[in-house]
N, C-alpha and C. Protein backbone atom coordinates (compact mmCIF):
# COMPACT_ATOMS: atom_id res chain seq x y z
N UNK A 1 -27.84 -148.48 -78.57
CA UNK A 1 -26.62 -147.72 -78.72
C UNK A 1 -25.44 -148.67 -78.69
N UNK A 2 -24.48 -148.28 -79.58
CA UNK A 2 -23.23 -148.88 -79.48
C UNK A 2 -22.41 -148.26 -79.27
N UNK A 3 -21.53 -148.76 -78.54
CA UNK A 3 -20.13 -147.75 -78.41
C UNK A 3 -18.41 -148.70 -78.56
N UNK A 4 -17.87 -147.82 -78.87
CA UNK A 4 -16.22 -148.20 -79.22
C UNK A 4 -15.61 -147.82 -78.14
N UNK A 5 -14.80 -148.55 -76.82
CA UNK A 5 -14.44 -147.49 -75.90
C UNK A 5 -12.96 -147.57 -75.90
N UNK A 6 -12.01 -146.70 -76.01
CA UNK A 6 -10.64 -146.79 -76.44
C UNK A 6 -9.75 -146.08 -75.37
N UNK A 7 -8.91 -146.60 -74.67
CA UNK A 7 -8.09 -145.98 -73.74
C UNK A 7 -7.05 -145.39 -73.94
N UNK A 8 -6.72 -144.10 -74.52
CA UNK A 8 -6.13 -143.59 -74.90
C UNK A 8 -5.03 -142.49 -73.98
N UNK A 9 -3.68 -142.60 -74.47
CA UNK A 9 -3.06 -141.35 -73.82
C UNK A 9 -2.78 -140.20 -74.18
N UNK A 10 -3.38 -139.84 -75.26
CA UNK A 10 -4.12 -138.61 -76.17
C UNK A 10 -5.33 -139.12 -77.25
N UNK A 11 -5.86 -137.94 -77.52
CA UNK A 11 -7.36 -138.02 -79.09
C UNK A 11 -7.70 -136.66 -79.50
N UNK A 12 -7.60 -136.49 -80.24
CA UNK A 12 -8.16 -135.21 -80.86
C UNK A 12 -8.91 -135.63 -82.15
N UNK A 13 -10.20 -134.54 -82.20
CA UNK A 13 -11.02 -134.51 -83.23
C UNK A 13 -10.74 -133.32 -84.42
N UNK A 14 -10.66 -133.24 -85.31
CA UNK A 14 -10.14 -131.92 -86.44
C UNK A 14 -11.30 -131.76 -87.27
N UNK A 15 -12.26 -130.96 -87.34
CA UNK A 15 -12.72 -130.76 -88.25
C UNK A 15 -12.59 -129.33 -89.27
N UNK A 16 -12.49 -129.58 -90.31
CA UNK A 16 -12.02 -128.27 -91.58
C UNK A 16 -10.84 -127.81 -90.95
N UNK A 17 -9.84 -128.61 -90.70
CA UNK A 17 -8.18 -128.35 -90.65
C UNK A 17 -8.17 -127.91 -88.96
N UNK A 18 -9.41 -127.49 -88.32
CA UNK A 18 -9.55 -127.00 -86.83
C UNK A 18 -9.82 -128.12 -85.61
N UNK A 19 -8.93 -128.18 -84.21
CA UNK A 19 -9.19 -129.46 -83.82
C UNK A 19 -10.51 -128.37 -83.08
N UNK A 20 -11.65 -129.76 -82.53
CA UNK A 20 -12.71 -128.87 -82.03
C UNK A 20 -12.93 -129.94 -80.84
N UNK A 21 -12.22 -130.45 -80.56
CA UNK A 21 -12.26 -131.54 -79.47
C UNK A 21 -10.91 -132.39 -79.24
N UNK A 22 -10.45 -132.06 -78.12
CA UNK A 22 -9.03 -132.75 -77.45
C UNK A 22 -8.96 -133.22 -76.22
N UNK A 23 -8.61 -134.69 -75.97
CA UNK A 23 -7.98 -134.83 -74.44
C UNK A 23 -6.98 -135.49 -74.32
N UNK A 24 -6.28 -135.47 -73.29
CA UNK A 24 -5.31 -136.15 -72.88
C UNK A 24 -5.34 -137.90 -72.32
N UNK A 25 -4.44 -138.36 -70.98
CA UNK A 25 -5.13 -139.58 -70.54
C UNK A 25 -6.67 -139.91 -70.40
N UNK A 26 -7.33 -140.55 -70.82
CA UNK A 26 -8.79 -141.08 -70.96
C UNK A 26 -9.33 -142.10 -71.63
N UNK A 27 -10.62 -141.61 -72.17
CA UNK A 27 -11.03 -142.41 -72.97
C UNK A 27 -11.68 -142.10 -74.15
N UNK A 28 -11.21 -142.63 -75.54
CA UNK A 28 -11.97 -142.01 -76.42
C UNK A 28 -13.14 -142.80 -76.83
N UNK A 29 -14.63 -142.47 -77.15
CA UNK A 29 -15.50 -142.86 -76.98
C UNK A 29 -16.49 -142.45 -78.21
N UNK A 30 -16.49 -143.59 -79.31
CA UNK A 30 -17.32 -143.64 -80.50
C UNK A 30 -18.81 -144.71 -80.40
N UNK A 31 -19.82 -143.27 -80.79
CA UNK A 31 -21.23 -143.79 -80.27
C UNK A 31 -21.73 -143.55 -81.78
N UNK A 32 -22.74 -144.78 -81.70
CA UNK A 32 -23.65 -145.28 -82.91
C UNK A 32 -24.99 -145.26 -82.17
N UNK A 33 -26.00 -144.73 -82.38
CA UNK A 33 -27.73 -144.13 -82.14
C UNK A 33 -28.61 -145.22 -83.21
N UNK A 34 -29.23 -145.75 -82.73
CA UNK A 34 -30.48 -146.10 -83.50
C UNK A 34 -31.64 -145.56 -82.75
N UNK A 35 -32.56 -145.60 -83.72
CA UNK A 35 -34.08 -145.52 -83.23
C UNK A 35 -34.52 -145.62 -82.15
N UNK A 36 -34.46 -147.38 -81.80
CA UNK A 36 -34.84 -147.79 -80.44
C UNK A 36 -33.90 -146.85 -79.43
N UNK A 37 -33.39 -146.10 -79.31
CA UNK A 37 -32.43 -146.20 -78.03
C UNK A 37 -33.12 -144.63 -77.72
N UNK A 38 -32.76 -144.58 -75.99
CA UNK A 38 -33.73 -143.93 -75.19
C UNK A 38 -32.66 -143.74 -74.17
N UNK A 39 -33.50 -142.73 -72.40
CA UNK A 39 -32.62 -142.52 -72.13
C UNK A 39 -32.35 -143.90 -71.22
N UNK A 40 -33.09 -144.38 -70.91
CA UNK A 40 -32.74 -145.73 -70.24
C UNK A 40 -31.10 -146.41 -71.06
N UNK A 41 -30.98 -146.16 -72.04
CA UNK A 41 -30.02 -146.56 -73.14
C UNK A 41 -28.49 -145.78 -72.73
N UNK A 42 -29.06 -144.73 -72.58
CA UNK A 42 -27.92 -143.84 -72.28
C UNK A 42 -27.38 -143.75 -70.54
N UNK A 43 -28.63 -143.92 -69.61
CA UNK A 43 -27.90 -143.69 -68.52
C UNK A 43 -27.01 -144.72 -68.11
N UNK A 44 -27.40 -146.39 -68.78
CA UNK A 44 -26.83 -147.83 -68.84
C UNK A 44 -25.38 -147.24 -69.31
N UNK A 45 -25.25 -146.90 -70.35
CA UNK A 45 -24.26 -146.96 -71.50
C UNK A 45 -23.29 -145.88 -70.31
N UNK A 46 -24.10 -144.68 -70.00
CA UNK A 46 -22.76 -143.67 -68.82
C UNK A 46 -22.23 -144.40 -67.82
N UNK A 47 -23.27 -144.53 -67.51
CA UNK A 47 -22.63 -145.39 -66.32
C UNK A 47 -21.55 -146.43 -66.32
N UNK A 48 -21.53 -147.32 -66.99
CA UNK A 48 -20.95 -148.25 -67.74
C UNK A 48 -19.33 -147.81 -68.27
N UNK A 49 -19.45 -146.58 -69.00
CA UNK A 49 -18.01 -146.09 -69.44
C UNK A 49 -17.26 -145.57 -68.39
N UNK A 50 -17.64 -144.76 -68.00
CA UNK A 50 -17.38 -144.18 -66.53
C UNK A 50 -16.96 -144.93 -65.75
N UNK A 51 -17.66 -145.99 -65.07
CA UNK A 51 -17.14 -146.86 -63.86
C UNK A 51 -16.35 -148.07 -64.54
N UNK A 52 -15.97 -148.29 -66.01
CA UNK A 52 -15.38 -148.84 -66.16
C UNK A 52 -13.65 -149.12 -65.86
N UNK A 53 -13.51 -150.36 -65.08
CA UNK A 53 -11.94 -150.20 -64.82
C UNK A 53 -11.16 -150.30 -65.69
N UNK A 54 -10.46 -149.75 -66.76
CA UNK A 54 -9.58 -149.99 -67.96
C UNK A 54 -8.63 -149.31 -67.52
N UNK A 55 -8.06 -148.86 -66.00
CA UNK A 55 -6.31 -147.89 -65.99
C UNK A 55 -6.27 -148.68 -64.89
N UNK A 56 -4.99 -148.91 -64.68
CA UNK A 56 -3.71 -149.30 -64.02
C UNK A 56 -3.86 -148.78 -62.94
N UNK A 57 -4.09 -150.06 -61.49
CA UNK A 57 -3.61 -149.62 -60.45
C UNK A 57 -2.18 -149.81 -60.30
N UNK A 58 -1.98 -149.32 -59.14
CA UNK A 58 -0.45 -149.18 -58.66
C UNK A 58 0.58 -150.41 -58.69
N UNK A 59 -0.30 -151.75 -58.70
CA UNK A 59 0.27 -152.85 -58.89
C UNK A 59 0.23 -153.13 -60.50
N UNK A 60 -0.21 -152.23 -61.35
CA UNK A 60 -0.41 -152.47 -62.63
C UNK A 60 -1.20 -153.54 -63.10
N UNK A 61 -2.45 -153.42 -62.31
CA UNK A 61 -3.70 -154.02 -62.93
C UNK A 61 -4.68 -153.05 -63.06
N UNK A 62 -5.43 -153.74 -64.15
CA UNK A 62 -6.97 -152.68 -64.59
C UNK A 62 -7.71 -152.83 -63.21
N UNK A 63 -7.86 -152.10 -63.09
CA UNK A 63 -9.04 -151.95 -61.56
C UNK A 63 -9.32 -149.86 -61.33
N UNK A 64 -8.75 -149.50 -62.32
CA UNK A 64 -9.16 -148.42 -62.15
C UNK A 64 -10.35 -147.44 -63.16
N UNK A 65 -10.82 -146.96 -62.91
CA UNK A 65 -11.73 -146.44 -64.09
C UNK A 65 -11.38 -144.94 -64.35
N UNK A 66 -12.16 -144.26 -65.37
CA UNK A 66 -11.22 -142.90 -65.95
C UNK A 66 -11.25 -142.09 -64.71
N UNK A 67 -12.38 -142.33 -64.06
CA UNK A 67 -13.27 -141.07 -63.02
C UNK A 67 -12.20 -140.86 -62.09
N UNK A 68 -11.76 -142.34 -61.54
CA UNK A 68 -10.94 -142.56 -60.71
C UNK A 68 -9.27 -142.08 -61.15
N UNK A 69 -9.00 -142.04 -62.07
CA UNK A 69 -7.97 -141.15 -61.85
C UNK A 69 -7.88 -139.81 -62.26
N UNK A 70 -9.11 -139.54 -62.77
CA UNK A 70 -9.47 -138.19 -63.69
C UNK A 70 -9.30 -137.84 -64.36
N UNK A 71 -9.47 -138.67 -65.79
CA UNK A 71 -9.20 -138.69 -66.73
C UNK A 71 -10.41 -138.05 -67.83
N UNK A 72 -10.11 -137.85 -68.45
CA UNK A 72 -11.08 -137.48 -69.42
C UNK A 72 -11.93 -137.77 -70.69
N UNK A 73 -12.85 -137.88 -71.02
CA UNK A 73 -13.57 -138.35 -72.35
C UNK A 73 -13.99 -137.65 -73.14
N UNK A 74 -13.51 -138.04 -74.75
CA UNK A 74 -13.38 -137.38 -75.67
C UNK A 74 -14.88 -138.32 -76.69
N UNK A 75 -16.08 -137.69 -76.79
CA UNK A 75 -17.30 -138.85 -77.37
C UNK A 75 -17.29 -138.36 -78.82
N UNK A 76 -17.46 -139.00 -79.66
CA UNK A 76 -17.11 -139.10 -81.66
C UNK A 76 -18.83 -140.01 -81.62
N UNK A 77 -19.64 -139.11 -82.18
CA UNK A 77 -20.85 -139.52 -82.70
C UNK A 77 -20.50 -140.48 -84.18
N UNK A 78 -20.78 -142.17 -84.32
CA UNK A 78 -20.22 -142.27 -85.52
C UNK A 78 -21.46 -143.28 -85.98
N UNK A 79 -22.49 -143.27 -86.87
CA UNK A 79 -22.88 -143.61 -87.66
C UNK A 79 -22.84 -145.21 -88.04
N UNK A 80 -21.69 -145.30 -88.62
CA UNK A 80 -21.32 -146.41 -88.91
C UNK A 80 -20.77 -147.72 -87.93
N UNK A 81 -20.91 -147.21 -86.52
CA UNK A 81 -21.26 -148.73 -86.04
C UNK A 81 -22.62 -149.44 -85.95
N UNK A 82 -23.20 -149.03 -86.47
CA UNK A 82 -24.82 -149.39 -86.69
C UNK A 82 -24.67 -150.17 -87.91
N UNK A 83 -23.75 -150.05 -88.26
CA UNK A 83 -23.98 -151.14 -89.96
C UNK A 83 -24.24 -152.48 -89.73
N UNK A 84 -24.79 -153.11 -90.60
CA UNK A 84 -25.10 -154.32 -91.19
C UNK A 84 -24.44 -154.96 -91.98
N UNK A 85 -23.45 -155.71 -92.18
CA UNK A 85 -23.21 -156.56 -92.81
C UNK A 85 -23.65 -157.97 -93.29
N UNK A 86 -24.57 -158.19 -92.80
CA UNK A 86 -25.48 -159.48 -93.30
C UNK A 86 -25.30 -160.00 -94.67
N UNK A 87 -25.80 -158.67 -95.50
CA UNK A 87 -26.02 -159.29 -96.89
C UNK A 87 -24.86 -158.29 -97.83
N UNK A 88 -24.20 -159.39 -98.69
CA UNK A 88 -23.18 -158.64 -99.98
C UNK A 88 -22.27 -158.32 -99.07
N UNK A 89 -21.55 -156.88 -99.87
CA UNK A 89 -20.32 -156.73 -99.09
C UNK A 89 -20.29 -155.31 -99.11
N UNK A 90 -21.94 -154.40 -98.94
CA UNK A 90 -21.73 -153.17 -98.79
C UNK A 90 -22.59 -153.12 -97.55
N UNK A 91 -22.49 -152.65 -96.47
CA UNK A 91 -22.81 -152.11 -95.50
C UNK A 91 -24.06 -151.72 -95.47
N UNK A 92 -24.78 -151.88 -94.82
CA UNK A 92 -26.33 -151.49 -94.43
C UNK A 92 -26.40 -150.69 -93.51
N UNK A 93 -26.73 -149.04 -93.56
CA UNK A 93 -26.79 -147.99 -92.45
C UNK A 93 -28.39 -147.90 -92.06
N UNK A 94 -29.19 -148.92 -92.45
CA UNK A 94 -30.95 -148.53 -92.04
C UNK A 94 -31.16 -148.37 -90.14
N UNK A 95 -30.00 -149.13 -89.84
CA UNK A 95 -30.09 -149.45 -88.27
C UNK A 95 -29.91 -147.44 -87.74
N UNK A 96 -28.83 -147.27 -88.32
CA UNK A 96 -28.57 -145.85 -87.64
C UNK A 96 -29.71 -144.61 -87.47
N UNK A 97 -29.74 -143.82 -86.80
CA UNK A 97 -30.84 -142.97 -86.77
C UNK A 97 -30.60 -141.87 -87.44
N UNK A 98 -31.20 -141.02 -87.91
CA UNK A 98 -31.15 -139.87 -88.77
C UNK A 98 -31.04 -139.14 -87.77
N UNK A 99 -31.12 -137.38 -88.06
CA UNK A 99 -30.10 -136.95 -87.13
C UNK A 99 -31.42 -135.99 -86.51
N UNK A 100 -32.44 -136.18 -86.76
CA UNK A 100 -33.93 -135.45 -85.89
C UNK A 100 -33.74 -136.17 -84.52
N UNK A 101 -33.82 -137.95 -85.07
CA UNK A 101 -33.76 -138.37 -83.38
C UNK A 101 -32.34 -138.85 -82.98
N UNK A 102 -31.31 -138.58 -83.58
CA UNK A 102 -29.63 -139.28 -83.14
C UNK A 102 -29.38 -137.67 -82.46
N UNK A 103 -29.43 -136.68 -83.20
CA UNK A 103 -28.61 -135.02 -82.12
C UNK A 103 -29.30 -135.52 -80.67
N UNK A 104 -30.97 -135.37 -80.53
CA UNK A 104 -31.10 -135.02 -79.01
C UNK A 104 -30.13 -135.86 -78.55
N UNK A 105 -30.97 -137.57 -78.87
CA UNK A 105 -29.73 -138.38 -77.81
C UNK A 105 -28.07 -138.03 -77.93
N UNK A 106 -27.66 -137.65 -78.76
CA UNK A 106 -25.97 -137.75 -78.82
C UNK A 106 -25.80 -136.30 -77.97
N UNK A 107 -27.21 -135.26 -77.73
CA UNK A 107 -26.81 -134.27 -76.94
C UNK A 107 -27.04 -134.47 -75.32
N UNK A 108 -28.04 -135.45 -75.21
CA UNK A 108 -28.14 -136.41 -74.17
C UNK A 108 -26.74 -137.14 -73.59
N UNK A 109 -26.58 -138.16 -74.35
CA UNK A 109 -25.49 -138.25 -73.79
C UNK A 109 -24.21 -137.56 -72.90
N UNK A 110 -23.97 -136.79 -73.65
CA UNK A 110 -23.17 -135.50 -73.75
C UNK A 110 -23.13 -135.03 -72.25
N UNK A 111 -24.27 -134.96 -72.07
CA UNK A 111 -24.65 -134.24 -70.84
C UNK A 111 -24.48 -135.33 -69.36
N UNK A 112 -25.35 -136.43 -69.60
CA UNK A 112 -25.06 -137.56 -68.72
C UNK A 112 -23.69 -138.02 -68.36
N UNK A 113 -22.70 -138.05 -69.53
CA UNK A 113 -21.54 -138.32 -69.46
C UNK A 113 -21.04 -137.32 -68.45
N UNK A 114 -21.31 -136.25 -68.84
CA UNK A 114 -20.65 -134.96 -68.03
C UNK A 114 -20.70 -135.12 -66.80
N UNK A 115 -22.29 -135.41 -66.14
CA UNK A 115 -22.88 -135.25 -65.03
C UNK A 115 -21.81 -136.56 -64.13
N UNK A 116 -21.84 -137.77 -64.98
CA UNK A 116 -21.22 -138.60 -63.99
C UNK A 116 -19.49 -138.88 -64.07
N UNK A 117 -18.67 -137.89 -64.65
CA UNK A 117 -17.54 -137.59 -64.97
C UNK A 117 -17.44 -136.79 -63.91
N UNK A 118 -18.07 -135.85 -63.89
CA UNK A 118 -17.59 -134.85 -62.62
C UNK A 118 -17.31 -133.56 -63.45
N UNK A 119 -17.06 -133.61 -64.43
CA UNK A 119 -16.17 -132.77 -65.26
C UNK A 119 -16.76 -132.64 -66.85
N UNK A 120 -16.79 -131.78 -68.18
CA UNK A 120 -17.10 -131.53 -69.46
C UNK A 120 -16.54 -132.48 -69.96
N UNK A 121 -16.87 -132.93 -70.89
CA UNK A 121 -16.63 -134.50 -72.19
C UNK A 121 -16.59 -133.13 -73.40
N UNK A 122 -15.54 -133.84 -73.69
CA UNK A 122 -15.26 -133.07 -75.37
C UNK A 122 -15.91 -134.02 -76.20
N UNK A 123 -16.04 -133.23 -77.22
CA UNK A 123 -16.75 -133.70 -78.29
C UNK A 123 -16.28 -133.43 -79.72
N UNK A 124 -16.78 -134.83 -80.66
CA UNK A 124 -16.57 -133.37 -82.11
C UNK A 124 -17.98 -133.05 -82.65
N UNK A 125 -18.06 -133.06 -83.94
CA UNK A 125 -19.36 -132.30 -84.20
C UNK A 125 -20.03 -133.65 -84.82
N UNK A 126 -21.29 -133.19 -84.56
CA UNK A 126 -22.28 -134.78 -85.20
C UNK A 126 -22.73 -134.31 -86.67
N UNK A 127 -22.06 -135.56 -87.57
CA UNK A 127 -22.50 -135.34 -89.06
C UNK A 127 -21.27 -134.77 -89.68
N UNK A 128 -20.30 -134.40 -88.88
CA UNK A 128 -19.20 -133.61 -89.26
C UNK A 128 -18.53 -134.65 -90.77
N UNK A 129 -17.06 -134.07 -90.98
CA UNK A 129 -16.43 -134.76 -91.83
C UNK A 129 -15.46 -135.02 -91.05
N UNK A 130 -15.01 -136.00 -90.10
CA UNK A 130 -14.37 -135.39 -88.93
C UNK A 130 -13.23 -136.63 -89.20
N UNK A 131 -11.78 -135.83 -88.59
CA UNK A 131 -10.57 -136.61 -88.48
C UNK A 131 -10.47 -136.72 -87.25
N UNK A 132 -10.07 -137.91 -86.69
CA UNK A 132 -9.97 -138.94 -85.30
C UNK A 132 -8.44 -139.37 -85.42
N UNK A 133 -7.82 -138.80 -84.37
CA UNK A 133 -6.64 -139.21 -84.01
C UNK A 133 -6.22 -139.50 -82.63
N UNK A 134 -5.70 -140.75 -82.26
CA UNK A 134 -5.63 -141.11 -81.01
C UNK A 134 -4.02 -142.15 -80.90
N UNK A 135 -3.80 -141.85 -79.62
CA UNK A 135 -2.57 -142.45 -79.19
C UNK A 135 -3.43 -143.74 -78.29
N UNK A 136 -3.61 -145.08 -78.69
CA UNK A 136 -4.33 -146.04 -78.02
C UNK A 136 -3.21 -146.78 -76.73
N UNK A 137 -3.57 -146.60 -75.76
CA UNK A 137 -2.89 -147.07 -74.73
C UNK A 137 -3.14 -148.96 -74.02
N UNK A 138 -2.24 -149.51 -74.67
CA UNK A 138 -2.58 -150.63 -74.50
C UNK A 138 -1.85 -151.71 -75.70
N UNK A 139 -2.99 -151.92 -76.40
CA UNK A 139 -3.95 -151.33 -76.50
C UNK A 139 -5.58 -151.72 -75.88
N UNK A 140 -6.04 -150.85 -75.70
CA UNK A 140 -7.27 -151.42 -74.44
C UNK A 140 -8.27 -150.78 -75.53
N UNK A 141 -9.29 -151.84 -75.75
CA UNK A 141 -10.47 -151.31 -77.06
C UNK A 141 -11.68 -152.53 -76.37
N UNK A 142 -12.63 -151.72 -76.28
CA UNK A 142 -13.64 -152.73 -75.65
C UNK A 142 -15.18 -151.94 -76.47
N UNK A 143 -15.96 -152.98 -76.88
CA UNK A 143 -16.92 -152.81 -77.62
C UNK A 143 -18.38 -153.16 -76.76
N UNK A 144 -19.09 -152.47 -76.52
CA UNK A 144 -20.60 -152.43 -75.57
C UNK A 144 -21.81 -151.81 -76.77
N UNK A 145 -22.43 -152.90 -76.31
CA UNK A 145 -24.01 -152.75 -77.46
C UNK A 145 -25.30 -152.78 -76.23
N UNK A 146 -25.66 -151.58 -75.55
CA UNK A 146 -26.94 -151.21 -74.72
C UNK A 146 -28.07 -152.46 -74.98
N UNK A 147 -28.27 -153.05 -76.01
CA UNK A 147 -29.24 -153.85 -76.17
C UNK A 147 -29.17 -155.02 -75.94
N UNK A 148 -27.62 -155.27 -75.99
CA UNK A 148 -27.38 -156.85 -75.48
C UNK A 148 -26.58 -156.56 -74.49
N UNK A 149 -26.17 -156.12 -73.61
CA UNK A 149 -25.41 -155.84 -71.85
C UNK A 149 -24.79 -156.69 -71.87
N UNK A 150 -23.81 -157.16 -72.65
CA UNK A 150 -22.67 -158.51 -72.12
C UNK A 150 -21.83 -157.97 -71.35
């Protein structure tokens, strides 16, 4: 699994002119599924977003994480961080998972996120045609790949 994690002080998702997913201070959070990935993949990856410190303590350093000030996460199922660029200059999607085995996990997730949030994770729809709009706070953008844990 890959993820995009974006600290945002708004995000909303719109799909067919309707937003179907909104939050405020948080984090917005774009996940890419391959094959290999499991829940071992996912409880790494929650945990990980969650206890991550990306907000401002009182002295105005990162040392805080969303949980900790209660913030909220907005997760965008996206496909296309699974690409390949290796060869030419069109994108290779073979890495990404089709959506028999990408829904459970992205509904997996969903749920894990929830559990260690304290609180519901908005979402938009998986497969959607979906518009992503976010106010990036920072800007703070940090990129995590489950398979390599840097």
């Amino acid at each position: 699994m890959r993820v995009v994690i974006q600290r945002v002080l708004e995000a909303s998702v719109v799909v067919d002119e309707k937003v179907v997913g909104s939050i405020k201070n948080g984090l917005l959070v774009l996940l890419g599924i391959e094959d290999a990935d499991t829940q071992d993949d996912i409880n790494w990856l929650s945990g990980k977003i969650v206890g991550l410190r990306l907000f401002d303590d009182p002295d105005g350093v990162m040392n805080v994480s969303v949980k900790d000030i209660g913030g909220d996460i907005l997760l965008v199922s996206q496909f296309t961080l699974m690409a390949s660029t290796k060869k030419g200059n069109r994108p290779s999607y073979i890495k990404a998972s089709k959506p028999p085995v990408a829904v459970p996990l992205y509904e997996q997730m969903i749920t894990t996120l929830s559990n260690e949030l304290g609180k519901a994770v908005q979402t938009g729809i998986f497969g959607a045609d979906m518009k992503v709009s976010l106010i990036n706070n920072g800007p703070v953008t940090i990129t995590i790949d489950s398979k390599i844990k840097e």
